[in-house]
PDB file of N, CA and C in Angstrom:
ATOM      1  N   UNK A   1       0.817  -1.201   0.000  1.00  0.00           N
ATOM      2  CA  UNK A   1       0.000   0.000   0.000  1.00  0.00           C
ATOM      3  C   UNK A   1       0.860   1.265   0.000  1.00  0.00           C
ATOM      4  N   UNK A   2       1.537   1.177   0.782  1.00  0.00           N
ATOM      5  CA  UNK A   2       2.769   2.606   0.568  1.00  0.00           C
ATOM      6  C   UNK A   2       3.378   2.792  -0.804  1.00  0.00           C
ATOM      7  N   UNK A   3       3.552   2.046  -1.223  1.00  0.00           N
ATOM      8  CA  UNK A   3       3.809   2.116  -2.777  1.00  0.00           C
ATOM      9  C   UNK A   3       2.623   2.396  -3.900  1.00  0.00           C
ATOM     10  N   UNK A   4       2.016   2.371  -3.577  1.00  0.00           N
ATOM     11  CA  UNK A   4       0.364   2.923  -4.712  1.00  0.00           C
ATOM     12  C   UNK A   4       0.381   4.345  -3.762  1.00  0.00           C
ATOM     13  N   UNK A   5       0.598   4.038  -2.720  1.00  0.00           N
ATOM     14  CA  UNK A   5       0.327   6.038  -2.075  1.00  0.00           C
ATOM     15  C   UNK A   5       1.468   7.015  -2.787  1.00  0.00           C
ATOM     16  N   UNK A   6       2.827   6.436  -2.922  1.00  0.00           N
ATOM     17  CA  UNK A   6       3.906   6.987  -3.528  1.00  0.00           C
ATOM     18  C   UNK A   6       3.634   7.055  -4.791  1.00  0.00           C
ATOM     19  N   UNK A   7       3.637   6.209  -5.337  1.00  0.00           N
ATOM     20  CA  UNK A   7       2.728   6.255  -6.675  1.00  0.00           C
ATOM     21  C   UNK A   7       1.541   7.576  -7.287  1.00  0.00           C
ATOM     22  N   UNK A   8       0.902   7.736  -6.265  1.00  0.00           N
ATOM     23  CA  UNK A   8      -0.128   8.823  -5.830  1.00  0.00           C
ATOM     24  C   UNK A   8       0.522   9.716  -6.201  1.00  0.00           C
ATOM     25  N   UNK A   9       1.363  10.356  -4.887  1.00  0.00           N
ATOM     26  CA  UNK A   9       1.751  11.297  -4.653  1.00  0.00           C
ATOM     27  C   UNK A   9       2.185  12.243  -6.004  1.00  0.00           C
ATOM     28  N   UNK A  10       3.163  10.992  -6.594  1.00  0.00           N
ATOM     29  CA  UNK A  10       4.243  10.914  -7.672  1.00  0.00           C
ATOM     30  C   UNK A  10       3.065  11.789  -9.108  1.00  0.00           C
ATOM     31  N   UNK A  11       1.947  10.882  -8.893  1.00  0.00           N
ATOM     32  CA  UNK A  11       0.938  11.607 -10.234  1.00  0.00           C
ATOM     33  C   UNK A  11       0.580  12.952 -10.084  1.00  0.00           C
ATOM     34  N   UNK A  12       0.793  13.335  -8.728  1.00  0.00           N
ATOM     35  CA  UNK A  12      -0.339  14.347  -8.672  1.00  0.00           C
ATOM     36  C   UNK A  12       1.217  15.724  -8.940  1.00  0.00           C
ATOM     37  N   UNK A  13       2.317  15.648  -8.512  1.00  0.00           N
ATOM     38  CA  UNK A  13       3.254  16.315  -8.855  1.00  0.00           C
ATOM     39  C   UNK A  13       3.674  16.241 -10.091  1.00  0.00           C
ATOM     40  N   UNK A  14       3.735  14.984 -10.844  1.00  0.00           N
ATOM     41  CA  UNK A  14       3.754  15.197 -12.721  1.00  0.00           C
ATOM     42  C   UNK A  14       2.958  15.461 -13.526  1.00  0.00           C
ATOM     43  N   UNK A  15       1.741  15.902 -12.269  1.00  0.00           N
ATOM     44  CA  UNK A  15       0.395  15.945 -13.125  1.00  0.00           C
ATOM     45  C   UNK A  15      -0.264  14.798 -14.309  1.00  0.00           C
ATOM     46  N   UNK A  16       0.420  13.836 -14.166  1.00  0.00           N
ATOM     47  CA  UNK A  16       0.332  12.299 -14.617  1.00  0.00           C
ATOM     48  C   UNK A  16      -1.627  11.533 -14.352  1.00  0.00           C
ATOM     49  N   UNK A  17      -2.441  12.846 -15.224  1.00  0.00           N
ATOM     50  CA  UNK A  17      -3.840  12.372 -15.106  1.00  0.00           C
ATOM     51  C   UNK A  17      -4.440  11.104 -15.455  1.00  0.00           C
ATOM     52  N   UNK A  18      -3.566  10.446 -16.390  1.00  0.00           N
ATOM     53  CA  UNK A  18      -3.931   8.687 -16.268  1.00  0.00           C
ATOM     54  C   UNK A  18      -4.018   7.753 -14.872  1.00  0.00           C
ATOM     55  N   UNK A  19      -2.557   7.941 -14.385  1.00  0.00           N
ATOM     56  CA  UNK A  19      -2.433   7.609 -12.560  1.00  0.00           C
ATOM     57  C   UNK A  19      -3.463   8.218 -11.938  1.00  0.00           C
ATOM     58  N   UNK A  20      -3.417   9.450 -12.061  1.00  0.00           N
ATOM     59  CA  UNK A  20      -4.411  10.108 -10.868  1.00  0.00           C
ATOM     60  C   UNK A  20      -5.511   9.235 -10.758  1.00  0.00           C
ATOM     61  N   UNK A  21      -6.204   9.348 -12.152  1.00  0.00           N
ATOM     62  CA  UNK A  21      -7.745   9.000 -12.410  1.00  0.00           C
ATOM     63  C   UNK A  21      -7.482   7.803 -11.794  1.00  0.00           C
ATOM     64  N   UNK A  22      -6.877   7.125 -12.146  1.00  0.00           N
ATOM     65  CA  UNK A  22      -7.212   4.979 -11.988  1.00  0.00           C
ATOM     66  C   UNK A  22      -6.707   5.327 -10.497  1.00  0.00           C
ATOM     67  N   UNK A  23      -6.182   6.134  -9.649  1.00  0.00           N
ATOM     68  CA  UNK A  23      -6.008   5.687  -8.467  1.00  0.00           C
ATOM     69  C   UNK A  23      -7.137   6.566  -7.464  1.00  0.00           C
ATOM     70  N   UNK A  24      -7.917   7.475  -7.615  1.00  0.00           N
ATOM     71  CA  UNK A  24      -8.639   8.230  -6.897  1.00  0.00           C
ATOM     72  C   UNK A  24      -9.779   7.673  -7.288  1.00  0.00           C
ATOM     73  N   UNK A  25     -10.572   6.967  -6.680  1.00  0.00           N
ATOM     74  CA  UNK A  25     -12.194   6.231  -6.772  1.00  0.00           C
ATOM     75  C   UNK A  25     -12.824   7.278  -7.207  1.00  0.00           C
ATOM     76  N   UNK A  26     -13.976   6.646  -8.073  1.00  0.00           N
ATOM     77  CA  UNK A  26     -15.246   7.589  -8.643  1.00  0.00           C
ATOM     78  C   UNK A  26     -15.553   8.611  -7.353  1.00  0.00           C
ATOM     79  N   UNK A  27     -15.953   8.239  -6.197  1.00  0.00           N
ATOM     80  CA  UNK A  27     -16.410   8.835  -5.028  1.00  0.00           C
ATOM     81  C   UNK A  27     -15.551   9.569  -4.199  1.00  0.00           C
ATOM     82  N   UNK A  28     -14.190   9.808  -4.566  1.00  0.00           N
ATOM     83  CA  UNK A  28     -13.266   9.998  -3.503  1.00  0.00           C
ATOM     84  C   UNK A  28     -13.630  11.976  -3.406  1.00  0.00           C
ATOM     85  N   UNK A  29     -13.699  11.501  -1.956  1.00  0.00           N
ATOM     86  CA  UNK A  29     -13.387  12.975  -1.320  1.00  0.00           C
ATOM     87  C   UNK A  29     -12.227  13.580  -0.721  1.00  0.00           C
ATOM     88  N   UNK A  30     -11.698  14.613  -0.424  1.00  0.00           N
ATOM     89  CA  UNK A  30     -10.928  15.280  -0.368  1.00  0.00           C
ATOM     90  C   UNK A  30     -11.191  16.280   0.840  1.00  0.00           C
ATOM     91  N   UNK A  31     -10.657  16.552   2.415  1.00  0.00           N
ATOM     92  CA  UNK A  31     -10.923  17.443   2.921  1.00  0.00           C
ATOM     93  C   UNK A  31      -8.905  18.263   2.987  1.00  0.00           C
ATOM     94  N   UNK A  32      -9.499  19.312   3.134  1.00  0.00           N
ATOM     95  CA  UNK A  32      -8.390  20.132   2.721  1.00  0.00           C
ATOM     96  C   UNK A  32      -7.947  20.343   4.324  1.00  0.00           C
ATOM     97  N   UNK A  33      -6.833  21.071   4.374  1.00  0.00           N
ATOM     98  CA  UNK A  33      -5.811  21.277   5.889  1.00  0.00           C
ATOM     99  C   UNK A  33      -7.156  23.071   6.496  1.00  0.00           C
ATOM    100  N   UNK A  34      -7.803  23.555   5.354  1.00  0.00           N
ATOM    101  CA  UNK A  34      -8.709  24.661   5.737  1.00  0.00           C
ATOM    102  C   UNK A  34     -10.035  24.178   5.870  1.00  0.00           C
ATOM    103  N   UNK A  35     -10.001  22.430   5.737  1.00  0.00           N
ATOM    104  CA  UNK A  35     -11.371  22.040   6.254  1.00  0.00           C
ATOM    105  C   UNK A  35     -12.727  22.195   5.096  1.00  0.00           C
ATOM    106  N   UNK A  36     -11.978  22.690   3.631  1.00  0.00           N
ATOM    107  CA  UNK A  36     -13.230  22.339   2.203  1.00  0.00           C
ATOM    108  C   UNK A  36     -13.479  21.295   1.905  1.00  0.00           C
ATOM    109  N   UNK A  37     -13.833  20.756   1.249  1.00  0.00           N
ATOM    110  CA  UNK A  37     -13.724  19.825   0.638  1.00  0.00           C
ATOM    111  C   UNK A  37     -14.186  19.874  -0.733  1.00  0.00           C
ATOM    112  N   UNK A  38     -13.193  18.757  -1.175  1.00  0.00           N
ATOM    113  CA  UNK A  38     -13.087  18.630  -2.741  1.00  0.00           C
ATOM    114  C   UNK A  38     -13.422  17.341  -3.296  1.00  0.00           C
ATOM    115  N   UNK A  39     -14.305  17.732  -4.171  1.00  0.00           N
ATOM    116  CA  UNK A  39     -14.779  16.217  -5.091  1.00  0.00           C
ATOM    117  C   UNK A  39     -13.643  15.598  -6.067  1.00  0.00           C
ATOM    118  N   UNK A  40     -13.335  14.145  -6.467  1.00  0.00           N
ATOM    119  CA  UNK A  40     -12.636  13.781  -7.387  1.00  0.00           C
ATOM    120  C   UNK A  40     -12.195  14.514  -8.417  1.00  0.00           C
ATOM    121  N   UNK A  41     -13.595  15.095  -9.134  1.00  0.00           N
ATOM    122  CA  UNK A  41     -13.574  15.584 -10.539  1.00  0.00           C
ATOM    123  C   UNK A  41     -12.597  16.892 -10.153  1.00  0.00           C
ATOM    124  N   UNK A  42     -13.690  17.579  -9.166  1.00  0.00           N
ATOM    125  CA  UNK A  42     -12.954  19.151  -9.007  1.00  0.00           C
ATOM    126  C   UNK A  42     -11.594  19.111  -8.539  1.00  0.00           C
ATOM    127  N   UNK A  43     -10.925  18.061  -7.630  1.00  0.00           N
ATOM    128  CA  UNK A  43      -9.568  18.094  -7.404  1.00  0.00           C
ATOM    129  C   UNK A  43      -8.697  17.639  -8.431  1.00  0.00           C
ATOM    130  N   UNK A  44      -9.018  17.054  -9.206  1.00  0.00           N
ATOM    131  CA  UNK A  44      -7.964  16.401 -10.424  1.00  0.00           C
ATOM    132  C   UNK A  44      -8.625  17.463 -11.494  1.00  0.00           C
ATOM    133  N   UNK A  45      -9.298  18.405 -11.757  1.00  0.00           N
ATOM    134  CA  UNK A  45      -9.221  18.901 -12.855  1.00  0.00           C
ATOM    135  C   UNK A  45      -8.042  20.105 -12.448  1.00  0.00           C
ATOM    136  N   UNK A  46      -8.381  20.334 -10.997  1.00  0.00           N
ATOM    137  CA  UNK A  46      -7.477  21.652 -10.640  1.00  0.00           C
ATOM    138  C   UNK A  46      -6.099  21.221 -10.629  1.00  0.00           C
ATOM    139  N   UNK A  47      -5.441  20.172 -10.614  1.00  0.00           N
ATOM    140  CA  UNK A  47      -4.443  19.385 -10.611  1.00  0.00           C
ATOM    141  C   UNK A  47      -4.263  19.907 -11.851  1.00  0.00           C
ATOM    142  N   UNK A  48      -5.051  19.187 -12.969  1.00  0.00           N
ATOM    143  CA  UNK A  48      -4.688  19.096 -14.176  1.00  0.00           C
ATOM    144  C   UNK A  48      -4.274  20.165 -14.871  1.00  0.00           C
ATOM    145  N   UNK A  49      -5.158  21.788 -14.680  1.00  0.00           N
ATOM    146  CA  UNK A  49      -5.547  22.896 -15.043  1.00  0.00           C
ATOM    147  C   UNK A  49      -3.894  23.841 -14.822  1.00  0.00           C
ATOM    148  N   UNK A  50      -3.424  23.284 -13.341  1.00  0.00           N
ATOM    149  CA  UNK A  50      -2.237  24.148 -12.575  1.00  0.00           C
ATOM    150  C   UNK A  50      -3.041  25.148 -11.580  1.00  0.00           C
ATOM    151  N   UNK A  51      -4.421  25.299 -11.625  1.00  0.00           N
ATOM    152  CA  UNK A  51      -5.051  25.805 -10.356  1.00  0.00           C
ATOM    153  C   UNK A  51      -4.274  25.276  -8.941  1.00  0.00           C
ATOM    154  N   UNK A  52      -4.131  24.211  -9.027  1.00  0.00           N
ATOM    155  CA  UNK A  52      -3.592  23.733  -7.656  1.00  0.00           C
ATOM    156  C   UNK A  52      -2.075  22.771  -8.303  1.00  0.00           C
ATOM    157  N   UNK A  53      -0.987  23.684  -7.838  1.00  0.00           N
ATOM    158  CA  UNK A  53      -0.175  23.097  -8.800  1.00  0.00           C
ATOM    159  C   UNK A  53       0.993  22.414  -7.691  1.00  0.00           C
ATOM    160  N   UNK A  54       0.933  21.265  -7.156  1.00  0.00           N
ATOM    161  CA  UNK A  54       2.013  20.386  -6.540  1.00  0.00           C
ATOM    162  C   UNK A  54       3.616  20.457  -7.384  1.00  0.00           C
ATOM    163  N   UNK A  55       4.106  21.098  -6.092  1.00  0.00           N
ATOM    164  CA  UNK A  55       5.792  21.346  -6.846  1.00  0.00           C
ATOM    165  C   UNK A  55       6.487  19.619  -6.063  1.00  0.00           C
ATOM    166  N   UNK A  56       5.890  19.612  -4.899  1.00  0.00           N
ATOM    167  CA  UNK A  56       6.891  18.575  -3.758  1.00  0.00           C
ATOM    168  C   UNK A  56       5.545  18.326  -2.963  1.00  0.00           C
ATOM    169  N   UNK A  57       5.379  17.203  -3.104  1.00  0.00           N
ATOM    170  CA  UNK A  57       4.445  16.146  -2.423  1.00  0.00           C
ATOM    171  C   UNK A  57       4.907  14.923  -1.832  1.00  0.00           C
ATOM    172  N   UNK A  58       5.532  14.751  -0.804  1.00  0.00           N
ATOM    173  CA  UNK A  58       6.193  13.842  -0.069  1.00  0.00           C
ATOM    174  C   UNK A  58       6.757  13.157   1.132  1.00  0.00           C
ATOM    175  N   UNK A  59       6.354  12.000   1.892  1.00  0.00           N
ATOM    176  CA  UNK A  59       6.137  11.549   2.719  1.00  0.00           C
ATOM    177  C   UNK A  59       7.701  12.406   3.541  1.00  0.00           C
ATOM    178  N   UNK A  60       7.370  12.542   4.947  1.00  0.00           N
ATOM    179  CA  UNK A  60       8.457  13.171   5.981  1.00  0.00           C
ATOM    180  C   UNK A  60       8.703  12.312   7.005  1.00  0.00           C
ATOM    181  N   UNK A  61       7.793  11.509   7.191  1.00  0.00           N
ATOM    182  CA  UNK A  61       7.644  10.158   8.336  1.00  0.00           C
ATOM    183  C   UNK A  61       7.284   8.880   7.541  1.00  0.00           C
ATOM    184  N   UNK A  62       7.422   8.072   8.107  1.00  0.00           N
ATOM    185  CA  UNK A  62       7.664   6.924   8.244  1.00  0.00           C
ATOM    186  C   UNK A  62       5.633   6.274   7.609  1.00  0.00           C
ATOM    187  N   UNK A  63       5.088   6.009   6.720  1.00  0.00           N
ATOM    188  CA  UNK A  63       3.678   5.580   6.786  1.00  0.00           C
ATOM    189  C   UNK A  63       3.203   4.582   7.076  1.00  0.00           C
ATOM    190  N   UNK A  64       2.345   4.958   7.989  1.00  0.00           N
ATOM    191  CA  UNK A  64       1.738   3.983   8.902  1.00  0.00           C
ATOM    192  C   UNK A  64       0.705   3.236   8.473  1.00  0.00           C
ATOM    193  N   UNK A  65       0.204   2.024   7.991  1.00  0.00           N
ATOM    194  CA  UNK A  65      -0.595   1.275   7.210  1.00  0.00           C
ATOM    195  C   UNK A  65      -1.586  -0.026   8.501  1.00  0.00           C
ATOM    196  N   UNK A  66      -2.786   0.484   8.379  1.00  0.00           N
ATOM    197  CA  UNK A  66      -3.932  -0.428   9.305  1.00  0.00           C
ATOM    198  C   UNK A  66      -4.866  -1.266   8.566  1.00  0.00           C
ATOM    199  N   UNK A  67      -4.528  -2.170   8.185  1.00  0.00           N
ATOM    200  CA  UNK A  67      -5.735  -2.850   7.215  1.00  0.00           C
ATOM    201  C   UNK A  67      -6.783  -3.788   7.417  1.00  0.00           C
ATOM    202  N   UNK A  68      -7.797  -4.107   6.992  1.00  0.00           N
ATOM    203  CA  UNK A  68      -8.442  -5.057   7.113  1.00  0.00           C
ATOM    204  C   UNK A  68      -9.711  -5.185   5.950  1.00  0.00           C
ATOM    205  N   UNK A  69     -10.035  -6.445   5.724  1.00  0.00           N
ATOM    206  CA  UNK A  69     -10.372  -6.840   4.726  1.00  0.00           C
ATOM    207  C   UNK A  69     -10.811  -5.698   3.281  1.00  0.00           C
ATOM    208  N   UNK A  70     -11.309  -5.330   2.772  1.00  0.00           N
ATOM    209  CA  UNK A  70     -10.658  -4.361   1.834  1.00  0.00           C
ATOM    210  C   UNK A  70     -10.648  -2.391   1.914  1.00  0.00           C
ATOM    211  N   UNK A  71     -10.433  -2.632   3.338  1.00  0.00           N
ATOM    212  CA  UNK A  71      -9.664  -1.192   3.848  1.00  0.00           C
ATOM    213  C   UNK A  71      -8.653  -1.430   4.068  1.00  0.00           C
ATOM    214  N   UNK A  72      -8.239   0.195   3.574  1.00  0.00           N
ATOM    215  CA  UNK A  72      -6.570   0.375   4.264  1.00  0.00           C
ATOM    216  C   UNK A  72      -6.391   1.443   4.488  1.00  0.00           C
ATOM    217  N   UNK A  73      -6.036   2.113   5.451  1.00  0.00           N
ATOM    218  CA  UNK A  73      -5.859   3.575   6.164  1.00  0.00           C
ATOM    219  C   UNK A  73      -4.477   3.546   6.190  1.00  0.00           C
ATOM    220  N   UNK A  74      -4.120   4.485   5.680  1.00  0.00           N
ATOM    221  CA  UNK A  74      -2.500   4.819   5.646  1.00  0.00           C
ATOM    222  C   UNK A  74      -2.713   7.091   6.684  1.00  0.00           C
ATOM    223  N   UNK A  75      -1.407   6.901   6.919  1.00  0.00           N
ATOM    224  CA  UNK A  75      -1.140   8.009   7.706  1.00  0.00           C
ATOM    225  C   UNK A  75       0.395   8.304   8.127  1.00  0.00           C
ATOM    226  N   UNK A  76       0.292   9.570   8.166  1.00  0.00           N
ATOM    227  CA  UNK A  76       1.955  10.150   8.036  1.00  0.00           C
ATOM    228  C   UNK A  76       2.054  11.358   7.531  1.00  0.00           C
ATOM    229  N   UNK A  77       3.095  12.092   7.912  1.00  0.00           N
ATOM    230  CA  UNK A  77       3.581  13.673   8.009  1.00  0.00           C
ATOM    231  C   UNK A  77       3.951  13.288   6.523  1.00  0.00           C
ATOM    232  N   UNK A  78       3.528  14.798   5.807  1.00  0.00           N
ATOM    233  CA  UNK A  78       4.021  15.197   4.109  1.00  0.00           C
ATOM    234  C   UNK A  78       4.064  16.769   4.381  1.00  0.00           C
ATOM    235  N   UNK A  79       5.331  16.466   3.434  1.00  0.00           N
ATOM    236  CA  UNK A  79       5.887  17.928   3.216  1.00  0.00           C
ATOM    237  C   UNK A  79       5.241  18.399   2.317  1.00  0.00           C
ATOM    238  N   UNK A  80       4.856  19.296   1.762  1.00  0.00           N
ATOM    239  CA  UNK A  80       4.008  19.771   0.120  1.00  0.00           C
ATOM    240  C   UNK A  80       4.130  21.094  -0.155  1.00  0.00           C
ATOM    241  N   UNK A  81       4.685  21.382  -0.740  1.00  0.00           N
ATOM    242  CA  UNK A  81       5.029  22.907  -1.791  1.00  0.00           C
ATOM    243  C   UNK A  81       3.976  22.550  -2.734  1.00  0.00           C
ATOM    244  N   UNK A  82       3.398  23.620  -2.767  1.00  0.00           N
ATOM    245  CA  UNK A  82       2.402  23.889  -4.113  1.00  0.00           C
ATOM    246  C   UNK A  82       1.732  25.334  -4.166  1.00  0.00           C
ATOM    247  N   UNK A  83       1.586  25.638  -5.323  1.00  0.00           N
ATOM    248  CA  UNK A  83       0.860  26.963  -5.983  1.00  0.00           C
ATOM    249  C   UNK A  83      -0.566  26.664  -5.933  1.00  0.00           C
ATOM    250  N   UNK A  84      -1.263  28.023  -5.307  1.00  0.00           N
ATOM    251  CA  UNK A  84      -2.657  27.496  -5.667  1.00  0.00           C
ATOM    252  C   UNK A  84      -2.745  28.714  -6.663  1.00  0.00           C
ATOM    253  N   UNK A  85      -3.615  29.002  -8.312  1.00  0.00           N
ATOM    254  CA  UNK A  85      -4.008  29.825  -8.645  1.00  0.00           C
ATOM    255  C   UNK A  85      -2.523  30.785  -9.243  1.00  0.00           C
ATOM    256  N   UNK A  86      -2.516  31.622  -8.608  1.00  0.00           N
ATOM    257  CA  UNK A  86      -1.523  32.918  -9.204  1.00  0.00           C
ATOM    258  C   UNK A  86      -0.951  33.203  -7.828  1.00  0.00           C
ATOM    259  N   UNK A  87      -1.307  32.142  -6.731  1.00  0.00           N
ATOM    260  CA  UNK A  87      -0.533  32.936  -5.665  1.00  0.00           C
ATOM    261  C   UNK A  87       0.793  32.237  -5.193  1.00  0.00           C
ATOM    262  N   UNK A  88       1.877  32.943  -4.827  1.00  0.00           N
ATOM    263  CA  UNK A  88       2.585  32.185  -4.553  1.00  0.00           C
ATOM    264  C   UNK A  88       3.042  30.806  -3.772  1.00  0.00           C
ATOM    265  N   UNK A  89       4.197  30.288  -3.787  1.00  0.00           N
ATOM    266  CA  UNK A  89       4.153  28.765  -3.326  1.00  0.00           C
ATOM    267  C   UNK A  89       4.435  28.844  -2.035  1.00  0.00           C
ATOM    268  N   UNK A  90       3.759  28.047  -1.610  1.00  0.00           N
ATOM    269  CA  UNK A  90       3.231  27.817  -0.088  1.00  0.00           C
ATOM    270  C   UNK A  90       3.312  26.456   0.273  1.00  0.00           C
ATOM    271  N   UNK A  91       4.031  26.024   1.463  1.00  0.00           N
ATOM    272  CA  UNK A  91       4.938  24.833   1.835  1.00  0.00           C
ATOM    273  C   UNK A  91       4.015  24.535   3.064  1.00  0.00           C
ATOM    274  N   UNK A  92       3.863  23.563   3.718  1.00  0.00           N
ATOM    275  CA  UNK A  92       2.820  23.101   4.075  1.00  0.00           C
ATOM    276  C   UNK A  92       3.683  21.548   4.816  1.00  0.00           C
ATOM    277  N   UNK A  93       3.115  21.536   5.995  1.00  0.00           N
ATOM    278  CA  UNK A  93       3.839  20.290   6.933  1.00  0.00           C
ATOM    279  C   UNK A  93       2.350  19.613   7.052  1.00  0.00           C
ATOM    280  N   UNK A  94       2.035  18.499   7.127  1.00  0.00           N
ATOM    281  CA  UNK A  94       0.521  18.053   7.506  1.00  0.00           C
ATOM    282  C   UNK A  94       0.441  16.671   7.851  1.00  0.00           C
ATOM    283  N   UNK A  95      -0.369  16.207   8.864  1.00  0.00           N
ATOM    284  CA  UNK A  95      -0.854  15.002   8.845  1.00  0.00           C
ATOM    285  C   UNK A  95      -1.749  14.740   7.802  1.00  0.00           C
ATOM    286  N   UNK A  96      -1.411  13.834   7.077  1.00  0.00           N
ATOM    287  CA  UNK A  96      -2.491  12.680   5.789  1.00  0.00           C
ATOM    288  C   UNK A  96      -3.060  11.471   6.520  1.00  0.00           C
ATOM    289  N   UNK A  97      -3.917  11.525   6.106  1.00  0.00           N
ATOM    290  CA  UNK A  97      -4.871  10.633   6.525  1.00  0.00           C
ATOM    291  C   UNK A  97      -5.474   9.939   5.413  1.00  0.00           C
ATOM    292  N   UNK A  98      -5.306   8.555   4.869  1.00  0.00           N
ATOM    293  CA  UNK A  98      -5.881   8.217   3.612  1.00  0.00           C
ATOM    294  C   UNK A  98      -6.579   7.092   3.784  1.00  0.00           C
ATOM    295  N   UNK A  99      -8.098   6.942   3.376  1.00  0.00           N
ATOM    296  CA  UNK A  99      -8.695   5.406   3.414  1.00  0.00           C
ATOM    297  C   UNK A  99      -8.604   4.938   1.543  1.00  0.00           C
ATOM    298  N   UNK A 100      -8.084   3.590   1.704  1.00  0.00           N
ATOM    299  CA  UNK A 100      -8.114   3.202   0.403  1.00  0.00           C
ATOM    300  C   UNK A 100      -9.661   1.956   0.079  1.00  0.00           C
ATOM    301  N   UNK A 101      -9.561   1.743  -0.519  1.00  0.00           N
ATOM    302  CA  UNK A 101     -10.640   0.452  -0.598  1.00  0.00           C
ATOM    303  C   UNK A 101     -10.595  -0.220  -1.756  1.00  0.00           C
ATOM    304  N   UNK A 102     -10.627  -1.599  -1.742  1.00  0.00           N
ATOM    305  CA  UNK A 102     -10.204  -2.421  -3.503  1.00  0.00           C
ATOM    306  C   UNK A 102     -11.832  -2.551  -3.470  1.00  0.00           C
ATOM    307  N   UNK A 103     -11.345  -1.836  -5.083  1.00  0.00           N
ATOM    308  CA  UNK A 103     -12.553  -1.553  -5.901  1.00  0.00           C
ATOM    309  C   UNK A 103     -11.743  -1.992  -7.515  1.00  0.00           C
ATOM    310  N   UNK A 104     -13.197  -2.624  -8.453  1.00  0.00           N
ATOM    311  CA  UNK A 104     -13.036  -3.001  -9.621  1.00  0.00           C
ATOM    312  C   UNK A 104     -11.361  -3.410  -9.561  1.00  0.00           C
ATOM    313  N   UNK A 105     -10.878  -4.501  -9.118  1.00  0.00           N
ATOM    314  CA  UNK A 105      -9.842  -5.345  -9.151  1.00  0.00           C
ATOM    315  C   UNK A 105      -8.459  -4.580  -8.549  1.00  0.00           C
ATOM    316  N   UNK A 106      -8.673  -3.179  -7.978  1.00  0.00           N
ATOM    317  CA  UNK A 106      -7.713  -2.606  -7.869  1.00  0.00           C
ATOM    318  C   UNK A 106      -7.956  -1.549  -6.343  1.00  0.00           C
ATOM    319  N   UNK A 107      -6.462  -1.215  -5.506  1.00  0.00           N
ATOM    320  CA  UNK A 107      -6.561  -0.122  -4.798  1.00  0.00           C
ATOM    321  C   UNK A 107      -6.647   0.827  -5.261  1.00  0.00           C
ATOM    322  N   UNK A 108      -7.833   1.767  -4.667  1.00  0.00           N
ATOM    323  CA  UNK A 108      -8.479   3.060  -5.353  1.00  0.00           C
ATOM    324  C   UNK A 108      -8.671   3.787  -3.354  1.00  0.00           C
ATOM    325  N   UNK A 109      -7.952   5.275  -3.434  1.00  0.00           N
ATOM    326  CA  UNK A 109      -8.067   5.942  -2.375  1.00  0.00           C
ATOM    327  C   UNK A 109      -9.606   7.013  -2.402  1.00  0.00           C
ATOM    328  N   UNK A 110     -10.467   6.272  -1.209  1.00  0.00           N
ATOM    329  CA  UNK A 110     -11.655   6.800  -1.456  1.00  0.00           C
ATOM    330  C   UNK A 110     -11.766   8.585  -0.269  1.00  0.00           C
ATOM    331  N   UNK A 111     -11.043   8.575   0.470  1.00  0.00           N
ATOM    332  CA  UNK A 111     -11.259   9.959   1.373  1.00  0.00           C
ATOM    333  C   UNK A 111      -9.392  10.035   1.641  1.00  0.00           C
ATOM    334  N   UNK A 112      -9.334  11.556   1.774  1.00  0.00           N
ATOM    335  CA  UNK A 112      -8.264  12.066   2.218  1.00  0.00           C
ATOM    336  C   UNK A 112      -8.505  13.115   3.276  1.00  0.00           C
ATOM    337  N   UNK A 113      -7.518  13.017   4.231  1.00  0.00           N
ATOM    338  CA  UNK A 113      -8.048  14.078   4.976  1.00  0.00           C
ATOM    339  C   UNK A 113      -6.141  14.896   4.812  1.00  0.00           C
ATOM    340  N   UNK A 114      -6.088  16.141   5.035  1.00  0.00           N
ATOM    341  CA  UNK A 114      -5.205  16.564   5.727  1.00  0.00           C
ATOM    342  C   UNK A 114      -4.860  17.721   6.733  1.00  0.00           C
ATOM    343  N   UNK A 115      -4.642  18.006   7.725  1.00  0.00           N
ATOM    344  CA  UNK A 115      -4.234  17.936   8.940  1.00  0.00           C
ATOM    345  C   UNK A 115      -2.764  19.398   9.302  1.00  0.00           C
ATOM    346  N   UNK A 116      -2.963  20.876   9.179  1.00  0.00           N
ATOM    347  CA  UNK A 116      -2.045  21.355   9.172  1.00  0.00           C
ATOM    348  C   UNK A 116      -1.368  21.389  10.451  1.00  0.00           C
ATOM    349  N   UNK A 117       0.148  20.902  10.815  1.00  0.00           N
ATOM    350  CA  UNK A 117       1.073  20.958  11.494  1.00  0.00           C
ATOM    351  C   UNK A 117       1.428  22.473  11.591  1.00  0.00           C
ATOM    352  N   UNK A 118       1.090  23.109  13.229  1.00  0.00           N
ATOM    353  CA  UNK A 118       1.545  24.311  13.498  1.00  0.00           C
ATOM    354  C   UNK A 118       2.864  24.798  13.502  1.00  0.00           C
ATOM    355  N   UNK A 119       3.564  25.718  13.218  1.00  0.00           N
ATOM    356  CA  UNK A 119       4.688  25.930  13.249  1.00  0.00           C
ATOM    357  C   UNK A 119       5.902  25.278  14.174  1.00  0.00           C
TER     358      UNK A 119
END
């Protein structure tokens, strides 16, 4: 499982929308470190667009993996530089929080949460 999350990570910084899609479930939600939330479509188009543009997306700790029959909750500190829009890049320490679930023959991450680490 840490390796499809790296994998993840890896798409969403090359902007690699084939990965993205096959790894973010039809349903997957998204709560942001300001507590929005974002639908599949609307987070991978903004991915795609450079609205939300990932420079450095990457694990800082060690990920922690809890599974059972086809859940898997992964969790762990990520570093993340990214542009949102026209404003400048903004670096970001956070707890991730990810539930995955095998769907149509494959791990697909259905909720994300993340978690801003205070200074």
């Amino acid at each position: 499982m840490v390796s499809i999350e790296r994998e993840r990570l890896r798409a969403l910084v090359e902007r690699d929308m084939v990965a993205a899609e096959r790894l973010h479930a039809p349903e997957y939600q998204l709560v942001t470190p300001n507590g929005s939330t974002r639908t599949k479509s609307a987070y991978l188009r903004d991915v795609e667009s450079k609205r939300l543009e990932y420079l450095v997306f990457e694990p800082e700790s060690e990920i922690s993996v809890r599974s059972s029959g086809n859940l898997t909750i992964l969790k762990y500190i990520a570093r993340t530089v990214l542009s949102v829009g026209t404003a400048d890049e903004l670096e970001i320490r956070a707890w991730h929080t990810d539930v995955y679930e095998y769907q149509d023959r494959h791990w697909m991450v259905v909720w994300s949460q993340a978690t801003t680490i205070a200074p």
